[in-house]
Protein backbone atom coordinates (compact mmCIF):
# COMPACT_ATOMS: atom_id res chain seq x y z
CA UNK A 1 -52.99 68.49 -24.37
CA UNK A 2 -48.80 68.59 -23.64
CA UNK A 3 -50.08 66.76 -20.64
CA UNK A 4 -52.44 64.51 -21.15
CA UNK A 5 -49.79 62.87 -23.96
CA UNK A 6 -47.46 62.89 -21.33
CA UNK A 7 -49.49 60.97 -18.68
CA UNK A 8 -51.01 58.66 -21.74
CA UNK A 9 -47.17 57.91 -22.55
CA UNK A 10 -46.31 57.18 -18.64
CA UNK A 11 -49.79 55.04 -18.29
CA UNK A 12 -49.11 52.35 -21.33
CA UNK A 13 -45.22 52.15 -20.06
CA UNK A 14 -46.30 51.48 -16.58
CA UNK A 15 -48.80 48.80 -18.39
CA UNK A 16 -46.06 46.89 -20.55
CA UNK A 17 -43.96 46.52 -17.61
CA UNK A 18 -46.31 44.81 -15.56
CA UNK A 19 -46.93 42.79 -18.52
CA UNK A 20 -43.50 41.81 -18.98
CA UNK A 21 -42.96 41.73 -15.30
CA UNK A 22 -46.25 38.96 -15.07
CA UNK A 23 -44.63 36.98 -18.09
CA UNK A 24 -41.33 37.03 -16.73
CA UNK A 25 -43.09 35.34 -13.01
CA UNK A 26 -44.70 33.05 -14.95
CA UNK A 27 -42.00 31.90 -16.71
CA UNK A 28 -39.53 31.10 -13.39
CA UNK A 29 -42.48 29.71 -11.37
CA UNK A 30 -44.61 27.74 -13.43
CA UNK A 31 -44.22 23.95 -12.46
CA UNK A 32 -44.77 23.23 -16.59
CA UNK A 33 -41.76 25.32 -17.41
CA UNK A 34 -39.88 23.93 -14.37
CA UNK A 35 -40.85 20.47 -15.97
CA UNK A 36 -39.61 20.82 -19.29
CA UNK A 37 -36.35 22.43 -18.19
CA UNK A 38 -35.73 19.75 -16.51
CA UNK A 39 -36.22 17.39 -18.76
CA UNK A 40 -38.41 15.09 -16.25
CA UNK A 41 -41.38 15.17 -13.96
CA UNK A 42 -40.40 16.99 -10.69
CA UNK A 43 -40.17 14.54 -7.72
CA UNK A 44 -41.39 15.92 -4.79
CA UNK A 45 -41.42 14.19 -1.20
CA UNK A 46 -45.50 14.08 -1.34
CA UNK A 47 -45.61 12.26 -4.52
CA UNK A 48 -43.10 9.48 -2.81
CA UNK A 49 -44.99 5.82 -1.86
CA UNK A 50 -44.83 4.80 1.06
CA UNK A 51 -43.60 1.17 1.54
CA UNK A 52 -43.09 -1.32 4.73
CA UNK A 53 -40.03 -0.30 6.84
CA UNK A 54 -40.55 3.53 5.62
CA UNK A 55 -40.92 5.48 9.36
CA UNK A 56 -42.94 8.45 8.94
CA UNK A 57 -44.32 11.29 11.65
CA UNK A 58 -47.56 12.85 11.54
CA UNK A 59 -48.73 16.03 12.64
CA UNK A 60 -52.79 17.00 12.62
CA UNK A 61 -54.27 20.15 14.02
CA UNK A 62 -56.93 19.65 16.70
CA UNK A 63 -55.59 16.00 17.26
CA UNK A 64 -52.50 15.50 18.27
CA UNK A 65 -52.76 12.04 19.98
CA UNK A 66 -52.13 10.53 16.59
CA UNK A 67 -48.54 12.42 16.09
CA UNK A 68 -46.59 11.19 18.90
CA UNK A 69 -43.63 10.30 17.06
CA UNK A 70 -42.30 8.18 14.73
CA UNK A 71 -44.43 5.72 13.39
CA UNK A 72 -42.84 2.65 11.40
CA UNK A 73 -44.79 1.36 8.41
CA UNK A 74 -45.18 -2.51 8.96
CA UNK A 75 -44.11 -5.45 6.70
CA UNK A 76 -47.50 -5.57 5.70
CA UNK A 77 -48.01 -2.13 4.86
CA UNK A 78 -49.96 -1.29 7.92
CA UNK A 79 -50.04 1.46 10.89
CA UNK A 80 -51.50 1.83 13.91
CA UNK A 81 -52.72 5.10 15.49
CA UNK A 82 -54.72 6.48 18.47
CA UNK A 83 -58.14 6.83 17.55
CA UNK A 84 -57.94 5.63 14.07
CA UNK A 85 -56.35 2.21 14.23
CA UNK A 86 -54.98 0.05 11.85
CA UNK A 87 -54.80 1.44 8.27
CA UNK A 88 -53.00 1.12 5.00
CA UNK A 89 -49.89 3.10 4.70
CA UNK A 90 -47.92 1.01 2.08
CA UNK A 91 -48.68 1.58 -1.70
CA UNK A 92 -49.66 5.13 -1.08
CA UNK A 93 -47.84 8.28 -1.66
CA UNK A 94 -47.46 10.97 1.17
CA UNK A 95 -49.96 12.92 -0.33
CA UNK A 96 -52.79 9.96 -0.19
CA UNK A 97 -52.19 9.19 2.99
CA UNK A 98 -52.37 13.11 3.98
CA UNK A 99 -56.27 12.47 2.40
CA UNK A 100 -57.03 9.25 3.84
CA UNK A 101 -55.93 10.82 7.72
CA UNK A 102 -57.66 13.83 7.40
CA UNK A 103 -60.81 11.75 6.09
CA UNK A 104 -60.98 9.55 9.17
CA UNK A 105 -60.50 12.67 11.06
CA UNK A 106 -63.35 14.19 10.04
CA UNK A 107 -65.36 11.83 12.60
CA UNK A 108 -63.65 13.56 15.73
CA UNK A 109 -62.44 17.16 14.06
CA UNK A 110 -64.39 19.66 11.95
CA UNK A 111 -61.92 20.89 9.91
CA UNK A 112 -58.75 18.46 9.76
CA UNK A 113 -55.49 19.46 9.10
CA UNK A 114 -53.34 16.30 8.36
CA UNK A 115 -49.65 17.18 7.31
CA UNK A 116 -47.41 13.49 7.10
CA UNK A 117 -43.04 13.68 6.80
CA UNK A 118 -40.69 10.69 5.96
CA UNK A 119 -38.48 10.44 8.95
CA UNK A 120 -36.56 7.51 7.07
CA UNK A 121 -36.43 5.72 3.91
CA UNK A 122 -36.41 2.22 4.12
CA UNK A 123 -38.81 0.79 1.73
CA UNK A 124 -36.90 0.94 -1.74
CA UNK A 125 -32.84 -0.80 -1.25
CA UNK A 126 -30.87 -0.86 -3.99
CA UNK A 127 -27.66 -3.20 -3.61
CA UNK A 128 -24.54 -1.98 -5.18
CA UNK A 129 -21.62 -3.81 -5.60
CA UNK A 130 -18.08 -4.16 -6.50
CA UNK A 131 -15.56 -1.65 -7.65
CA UNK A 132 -17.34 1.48 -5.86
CA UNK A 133 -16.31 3.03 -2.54
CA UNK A 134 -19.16 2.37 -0.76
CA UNK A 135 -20.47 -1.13 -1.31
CA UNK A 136 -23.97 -1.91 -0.03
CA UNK A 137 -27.45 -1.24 0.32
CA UNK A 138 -28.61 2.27 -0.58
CA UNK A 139 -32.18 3.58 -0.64
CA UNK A 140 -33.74 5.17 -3.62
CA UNK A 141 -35.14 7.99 -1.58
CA UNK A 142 -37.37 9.18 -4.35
CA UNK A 143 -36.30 9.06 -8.39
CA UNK A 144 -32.58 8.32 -8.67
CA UNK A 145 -30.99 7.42 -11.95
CA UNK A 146 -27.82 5.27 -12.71
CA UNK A 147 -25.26 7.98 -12.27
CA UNK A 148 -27.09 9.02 -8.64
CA UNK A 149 -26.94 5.78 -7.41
CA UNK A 150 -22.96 5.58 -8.11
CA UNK A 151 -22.68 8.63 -6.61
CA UNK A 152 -24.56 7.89 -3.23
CA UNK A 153 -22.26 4.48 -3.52
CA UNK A 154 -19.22 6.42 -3.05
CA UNK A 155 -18.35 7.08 -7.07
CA UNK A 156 -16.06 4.30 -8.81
CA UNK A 157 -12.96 2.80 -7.67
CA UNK A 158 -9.99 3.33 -9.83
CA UNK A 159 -10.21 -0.58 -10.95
CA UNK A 160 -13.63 -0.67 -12.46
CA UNK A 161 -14.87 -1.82 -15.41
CA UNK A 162 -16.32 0.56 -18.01
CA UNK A 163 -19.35 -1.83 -18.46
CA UNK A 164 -21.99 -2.37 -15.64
CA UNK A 165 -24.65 -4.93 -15.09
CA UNK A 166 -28.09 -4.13 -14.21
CA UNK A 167 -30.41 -7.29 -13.14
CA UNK A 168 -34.11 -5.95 -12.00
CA UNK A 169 -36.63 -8.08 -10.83
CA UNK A 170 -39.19 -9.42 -13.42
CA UNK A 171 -42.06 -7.43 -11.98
CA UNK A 172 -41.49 -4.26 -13.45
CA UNK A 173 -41.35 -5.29 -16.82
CA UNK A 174 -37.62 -5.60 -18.66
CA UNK A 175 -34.61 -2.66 -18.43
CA UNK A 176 -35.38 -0.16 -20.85
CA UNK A 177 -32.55 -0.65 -22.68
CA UNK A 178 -30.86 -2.58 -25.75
CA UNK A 179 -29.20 -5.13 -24.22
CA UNK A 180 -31.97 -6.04 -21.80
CA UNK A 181 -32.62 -9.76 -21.58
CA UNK A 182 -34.52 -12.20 -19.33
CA UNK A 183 -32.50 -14.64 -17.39
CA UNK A 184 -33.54 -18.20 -18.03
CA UNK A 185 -35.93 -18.40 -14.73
CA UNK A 186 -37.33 -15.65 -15.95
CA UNK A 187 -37.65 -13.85 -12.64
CA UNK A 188 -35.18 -11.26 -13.54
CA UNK A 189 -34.14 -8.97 -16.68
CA UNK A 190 -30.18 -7.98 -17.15
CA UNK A 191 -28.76 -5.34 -18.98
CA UNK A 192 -25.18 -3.95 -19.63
CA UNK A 193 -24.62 -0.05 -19.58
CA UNK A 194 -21.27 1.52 -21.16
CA UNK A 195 -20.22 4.40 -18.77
CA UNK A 196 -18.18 5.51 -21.33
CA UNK A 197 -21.58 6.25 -23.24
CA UNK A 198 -23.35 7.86 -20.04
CA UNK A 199 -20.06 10.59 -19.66
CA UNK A 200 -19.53 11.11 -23.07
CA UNK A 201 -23.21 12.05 -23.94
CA UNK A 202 -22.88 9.91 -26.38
CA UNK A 203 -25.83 7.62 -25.08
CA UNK A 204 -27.15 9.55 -22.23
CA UNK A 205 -30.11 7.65 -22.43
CA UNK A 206 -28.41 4.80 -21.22
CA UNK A 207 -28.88 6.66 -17.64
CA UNK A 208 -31.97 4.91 -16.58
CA UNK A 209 -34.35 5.52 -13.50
CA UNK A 210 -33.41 3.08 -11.31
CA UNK A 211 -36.41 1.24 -9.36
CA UNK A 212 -36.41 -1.00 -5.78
CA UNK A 213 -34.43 -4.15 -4.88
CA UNK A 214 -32.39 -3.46 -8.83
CA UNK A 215 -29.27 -4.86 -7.95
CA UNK A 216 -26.08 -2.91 -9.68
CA UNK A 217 -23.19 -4.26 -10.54
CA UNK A 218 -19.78 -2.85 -11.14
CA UNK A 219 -17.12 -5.45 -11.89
CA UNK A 220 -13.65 -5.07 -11.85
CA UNK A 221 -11.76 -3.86 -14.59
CA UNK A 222 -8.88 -6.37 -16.51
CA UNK A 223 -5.66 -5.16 -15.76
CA UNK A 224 -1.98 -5.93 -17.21
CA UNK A 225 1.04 -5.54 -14.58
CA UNK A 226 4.39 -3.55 -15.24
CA UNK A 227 7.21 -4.65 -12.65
CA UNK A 228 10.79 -4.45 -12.25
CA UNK A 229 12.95 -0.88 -13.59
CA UNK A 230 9.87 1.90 -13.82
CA UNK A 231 9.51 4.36 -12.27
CA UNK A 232 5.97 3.13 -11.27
CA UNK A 233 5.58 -0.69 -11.05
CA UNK A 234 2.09 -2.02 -10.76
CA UNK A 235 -1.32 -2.96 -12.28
CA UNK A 236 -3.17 -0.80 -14.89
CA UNK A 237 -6.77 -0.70 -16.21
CA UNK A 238 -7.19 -2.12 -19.82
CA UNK A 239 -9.06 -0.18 -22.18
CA UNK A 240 -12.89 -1.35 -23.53
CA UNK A 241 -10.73 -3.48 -26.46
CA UNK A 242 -9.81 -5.52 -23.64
CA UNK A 243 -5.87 -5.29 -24.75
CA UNK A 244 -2.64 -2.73 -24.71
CA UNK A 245 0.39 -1.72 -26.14
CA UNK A 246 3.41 -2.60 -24.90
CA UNK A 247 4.74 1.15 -24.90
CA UNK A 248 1.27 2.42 -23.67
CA UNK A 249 2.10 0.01 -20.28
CA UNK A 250 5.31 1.78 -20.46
CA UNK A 251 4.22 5.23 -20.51
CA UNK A 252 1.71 4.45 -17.69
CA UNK A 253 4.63 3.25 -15.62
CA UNK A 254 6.28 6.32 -16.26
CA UNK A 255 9.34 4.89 -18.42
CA UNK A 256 12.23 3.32 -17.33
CA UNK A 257 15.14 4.04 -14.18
CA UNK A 258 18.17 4.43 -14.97
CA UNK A 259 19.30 0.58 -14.44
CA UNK A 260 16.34 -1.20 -16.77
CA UNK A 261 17.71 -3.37 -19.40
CA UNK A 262 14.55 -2.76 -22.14
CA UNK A 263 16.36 -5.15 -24.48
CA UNK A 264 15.48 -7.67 -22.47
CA UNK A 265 12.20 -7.04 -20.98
CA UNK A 266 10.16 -10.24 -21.08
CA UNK A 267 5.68 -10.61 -21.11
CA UNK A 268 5.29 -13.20 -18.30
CA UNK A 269 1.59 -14.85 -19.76
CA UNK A 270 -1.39 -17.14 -17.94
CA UNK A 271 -1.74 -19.99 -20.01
CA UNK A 272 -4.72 -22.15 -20.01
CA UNK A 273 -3.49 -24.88 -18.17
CA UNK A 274 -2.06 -23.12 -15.02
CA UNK A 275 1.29 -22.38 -16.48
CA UNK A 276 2.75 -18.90 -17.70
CA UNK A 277 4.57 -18.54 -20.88
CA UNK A 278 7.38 -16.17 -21.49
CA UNK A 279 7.26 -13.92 -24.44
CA UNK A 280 10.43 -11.99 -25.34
CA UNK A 281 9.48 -8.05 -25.96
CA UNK A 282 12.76 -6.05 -26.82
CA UNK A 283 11.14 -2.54 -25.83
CA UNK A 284 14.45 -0.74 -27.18
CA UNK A 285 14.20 -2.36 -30.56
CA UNK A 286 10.18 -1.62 -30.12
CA UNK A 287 11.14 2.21 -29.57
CA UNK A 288 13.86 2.78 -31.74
CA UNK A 289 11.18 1.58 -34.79
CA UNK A 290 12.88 -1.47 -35.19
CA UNK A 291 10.07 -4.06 -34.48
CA UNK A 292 6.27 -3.61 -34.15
CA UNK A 293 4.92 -2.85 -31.01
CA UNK A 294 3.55 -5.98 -28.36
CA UNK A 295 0.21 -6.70 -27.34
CA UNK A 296 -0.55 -7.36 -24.26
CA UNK A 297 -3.11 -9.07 -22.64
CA UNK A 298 -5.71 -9.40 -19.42
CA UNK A 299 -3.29 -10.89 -16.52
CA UNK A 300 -0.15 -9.96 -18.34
CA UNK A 301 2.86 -9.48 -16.63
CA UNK A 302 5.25 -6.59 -18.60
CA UNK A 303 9.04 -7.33 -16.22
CA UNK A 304 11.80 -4.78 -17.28
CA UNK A 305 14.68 -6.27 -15.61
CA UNK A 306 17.75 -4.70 -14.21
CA UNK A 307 21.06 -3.87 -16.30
CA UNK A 308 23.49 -5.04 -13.93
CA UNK A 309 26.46 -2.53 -15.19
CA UNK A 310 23.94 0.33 -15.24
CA UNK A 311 23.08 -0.87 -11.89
CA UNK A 312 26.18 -0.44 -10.22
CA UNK A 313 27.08 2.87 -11.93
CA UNK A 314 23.68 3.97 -10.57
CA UNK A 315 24.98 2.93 -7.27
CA UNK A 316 28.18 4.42 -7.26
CA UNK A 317 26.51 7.59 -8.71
CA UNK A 318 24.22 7.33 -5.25
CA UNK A 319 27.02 6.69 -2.87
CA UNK A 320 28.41 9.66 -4.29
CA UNK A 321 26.35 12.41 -4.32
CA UNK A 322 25.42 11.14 -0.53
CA UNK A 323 28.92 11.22 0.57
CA UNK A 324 29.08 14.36 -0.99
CA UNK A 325 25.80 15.82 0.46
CA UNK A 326 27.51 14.29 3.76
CA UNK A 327 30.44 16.51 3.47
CA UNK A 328 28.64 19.60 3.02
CA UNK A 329 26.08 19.15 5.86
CA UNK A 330 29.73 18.46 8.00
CA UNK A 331 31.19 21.59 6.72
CA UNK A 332 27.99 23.70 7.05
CA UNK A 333 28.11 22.93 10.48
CA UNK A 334 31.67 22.67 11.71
């Protein structure tokens, strides 16, 4: 009886491990699971349609005088094969066309075995342009969404905007998002997207699927311009309020040299009619709490200009310590 308790104990183990073992399978493999983790139907290169300018290559068993090579799909939609001739290609997905081969096959072959690749994808361009390092066409090569495309663009350049423009042709229906709106031929639909929103999860669902011939645009940012006594002249990004502190353009020019006169820095302004206006902006006042901070604005010119005592000590300072870096180099080697 010792035994058979034993070998009843051993049996039901052995029978909740394969249980757990067949739930645990099930759980990594099945496509529905697979589906929901990732939050979206799973693209795969059978599922893709097929459009004119896609080049494809076709393999079937027991025929292969239709796979010699690469076969381009015509601006029509058409290709032409040995034995089967002219056919539709365009508007169907791999997997269709797979069907519709091995169906015509059936005429010369028993048992056809039709298997079709994309050699290249040229049937769905996206254009993207402006501030991103690779301006251009791209193809969609499947589902892509916002972010994607950007990527395959080459990313964004340090000078772009944080809102993009989406125009998409009128055909498939208007952007799925908020801001969407037709233009007035009402041929296309445009929509603005916040990246800010997209990064910061804070609208994530602002990263759309993006569909053939949408055109993306990223335009360049507004910028202010720090010259003269930083430590690192030149133009900076304004943020999305579209204006910025006269200390924050300071601390992104890394503060002053040693020379700058900051009592009399000076906001060099566009003015409608072609001119610029100067705007005094006494940054030592501003950081000693004296006076409220300046505002500055798109096109603004911040110039910090030189303290011409403080220049010349700075100088003599320089000739200095080089003479005296001079000397020891001498006496190192002599």
């Amino acid at each position: 009886m010792r035994h058979l308790g034993v070998l009843l104990v051993v049996q039901l183990s052995l029978s909740f491990a394969t249980l757990a073992r067949g739930a645990s399978q099930e759980t990594i493999t099945s496509p529905a699971t697979q589906e929901a983790a990732a939050g979206a139907p799973i693209e795969s290169a059978s599922s893709y349609v097929l459009g004119p300018d896609d080049v494809i290559a076709i393999k079937a068993l027991d025929a292969e005088e239709i796979g010699s090579g690469s076969i381009r799909i015509d601006l029509d939609g058409y290709i032409s094969l040995p034995m089967l001739g002219r056919l539709t290609a365009g508007g169907l997905t791999v997997e269709r066309l797979e069907t519709e081969l091995a169906a015509r096959l059936k005429t010369y072959v028993r048992e056809p075995v039709v298997a079709v690749s994309i050699v290249e994808y040229r049937s769905q361009p996206v254009s993207v342009i402006g501030a991103v390092g690779l301006a251009g066409v791209h193809q969609l090569e499947g589902r892509k969404t916002l972010i994607e495309i950007l990527a395959k663009a080459g990313g964004l350049r340090p000078e772009a905007a944080n809102t993009i423009k989406i125009t998409r042709n009128a055909e498939w229906g208007l952007i799925p998002l908020p801001s969407a709106v037709k233009d007035p031929t009402g041929q296309f639909s445009v929509a603005e997207v916040s990246l800010k929103g997209i990064m910061q999860a804070t609208n994530p669902e602002e990263n759309i699927l993006i569909l053939p011939h949408d055109v993306i645009s990223v335009p360049r940012a507004d910028l202010v311009y720090v010259i003269g006594e930083v430590r690192k002249p030149g133009g900076f990004v304004l943020n999305e309020r579209g204006t910025i502190s006269g200390l924050q353009a300071l601390a992104m020019a890394e503060g002053f040299t040693l020379a700058a006169a900051p009592q009399r820095a000076t906001i060099i302004r566009p003015s409608p009619d072609g001119k610029r206006v100067e705007i005094a902006a006494n940054l030592r006042e501003i950081l000693n709490g004296k006076r409220s901070d300046v505002e500055l604005l798109p096109d603004d010119i911040l110039l910090i200009p030189t303290n011409g005592a403080k220049s010349a000590l700075v100088r003599s300072i320089q000739t200095a310590i080089q003479a005296a870096a001079s000397a020891a180099i001498y006496m190192g080697v002599y």
